[in-house]
C-alpha atoms as a PDB file:
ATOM      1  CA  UNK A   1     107.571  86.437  81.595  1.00  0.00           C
ATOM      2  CA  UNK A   2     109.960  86.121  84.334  1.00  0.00           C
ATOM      3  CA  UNK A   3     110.967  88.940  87.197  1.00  0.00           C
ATOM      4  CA  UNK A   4     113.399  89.532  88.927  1.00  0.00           C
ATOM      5  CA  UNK A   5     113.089  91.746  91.854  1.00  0.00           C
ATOM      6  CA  UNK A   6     115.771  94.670  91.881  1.00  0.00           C
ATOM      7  CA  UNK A   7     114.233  97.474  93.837  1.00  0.00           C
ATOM      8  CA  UNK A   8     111.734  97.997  97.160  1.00  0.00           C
ATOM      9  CA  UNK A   9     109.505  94.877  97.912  1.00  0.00           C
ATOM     10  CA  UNK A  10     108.931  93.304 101.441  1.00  0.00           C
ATOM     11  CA  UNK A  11     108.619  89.988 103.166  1.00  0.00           C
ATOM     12  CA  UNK A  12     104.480  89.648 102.260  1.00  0.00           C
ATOM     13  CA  UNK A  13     105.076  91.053  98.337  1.00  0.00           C
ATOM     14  CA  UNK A  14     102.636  93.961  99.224  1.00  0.00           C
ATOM     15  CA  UNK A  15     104.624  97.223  98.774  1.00  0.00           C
ATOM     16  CA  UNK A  16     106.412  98.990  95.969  1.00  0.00           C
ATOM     17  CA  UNK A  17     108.585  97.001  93.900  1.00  0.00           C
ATOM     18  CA  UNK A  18     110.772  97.651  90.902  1.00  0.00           C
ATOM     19  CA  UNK A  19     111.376  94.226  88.685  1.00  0.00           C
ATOM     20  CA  UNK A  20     113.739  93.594  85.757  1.00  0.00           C
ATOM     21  CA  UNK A  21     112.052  90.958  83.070  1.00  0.00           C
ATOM     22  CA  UNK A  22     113.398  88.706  81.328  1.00  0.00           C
ATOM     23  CA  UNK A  23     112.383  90.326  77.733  1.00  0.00           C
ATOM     24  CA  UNK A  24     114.041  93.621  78.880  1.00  0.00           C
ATOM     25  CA  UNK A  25     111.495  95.794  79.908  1.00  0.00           C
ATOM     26  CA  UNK A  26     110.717  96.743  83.545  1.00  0.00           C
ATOM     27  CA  UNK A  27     107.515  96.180  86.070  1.00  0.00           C
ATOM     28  CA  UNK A  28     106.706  98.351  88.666  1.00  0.00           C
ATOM     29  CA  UNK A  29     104.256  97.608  91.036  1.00  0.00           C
ATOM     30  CA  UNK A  30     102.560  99.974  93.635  1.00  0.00           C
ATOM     31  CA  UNK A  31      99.257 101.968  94.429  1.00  0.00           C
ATOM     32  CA  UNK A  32      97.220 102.483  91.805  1.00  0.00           C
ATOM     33  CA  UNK A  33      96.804 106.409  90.854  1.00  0.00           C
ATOM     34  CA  UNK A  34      93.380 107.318  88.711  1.00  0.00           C
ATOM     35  CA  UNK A  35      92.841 111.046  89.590  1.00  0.00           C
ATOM     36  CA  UNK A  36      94.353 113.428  86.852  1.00  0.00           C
ATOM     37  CA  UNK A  37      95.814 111.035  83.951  1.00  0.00           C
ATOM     38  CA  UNK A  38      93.988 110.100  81.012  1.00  0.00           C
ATOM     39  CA  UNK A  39      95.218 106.238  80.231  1.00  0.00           C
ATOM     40  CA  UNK A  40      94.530 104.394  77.459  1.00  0.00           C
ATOM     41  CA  UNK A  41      93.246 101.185  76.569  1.00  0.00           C
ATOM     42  CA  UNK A  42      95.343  98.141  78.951  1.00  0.00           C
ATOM     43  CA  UNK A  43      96.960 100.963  80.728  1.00  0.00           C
ATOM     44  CA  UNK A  44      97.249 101.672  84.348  1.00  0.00           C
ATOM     45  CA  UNK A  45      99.624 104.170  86.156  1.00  0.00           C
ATOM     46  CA  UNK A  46     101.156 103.560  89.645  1.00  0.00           C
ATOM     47  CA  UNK A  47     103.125 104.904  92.137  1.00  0.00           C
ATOM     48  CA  UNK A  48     106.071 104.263  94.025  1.00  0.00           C
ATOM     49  CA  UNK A  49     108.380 106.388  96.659  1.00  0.00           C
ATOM     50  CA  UNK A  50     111.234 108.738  95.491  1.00  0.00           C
ATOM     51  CA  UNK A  51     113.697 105.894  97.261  1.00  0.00           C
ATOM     52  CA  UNK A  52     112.644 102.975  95.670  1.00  0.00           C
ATOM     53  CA  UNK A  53     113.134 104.367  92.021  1.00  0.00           C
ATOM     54  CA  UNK A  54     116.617 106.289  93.543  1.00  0.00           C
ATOM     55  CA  UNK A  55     117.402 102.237  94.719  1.00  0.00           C
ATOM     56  CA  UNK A  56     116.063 101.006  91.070  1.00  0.00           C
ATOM     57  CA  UNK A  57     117.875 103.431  89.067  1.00  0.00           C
ATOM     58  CA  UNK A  58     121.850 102.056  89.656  1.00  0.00           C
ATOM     59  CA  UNK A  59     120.338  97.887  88.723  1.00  0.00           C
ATOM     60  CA  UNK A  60     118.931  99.356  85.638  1.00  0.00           C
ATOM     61  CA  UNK A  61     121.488 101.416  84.182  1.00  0.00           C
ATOM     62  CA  UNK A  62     123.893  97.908  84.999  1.00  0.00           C
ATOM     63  CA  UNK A  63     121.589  96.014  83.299  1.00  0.00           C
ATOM     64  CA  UNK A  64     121.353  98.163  80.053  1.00  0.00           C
ATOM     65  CA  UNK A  65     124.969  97.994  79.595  1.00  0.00           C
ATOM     66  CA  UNK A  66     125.020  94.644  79.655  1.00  0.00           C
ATOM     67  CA  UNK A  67     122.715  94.501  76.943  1.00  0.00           C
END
């Protein structure tokens, strides 16, 4: 799979991120939240700041149209 980096991120790769892949889904990386969700099997929930998904949003809604 190949990302492309579209949102957040920092010089050491360490923060919040938002990537694009290359088989049209989307990655998200950032602190890893346990308390209060049940997940299933191969799942894991994480979370980012308001501004990085408010800078995410615009790249994806460009790159679903050019779908």
């Amino acid at each position: 799979m190949e990302l492309r980096k579209i949102a957040g991120g920092c010089p050491d790769d360490d923060c919040p991120t938002v990537y694009l892949s290359d088989r049209g889904t989307v990655v998200f990386q950032g602190n890893a939240v346990t308390c209060g969700i049940k997940l299933g099997a191969g799942e894991q929930a994480v979370e980012l700041p308001l501004a990085v998904v408010r800078e995410a949003l615009p790249k994806l809604s460009e790159a679903v149209e050019c779908r």
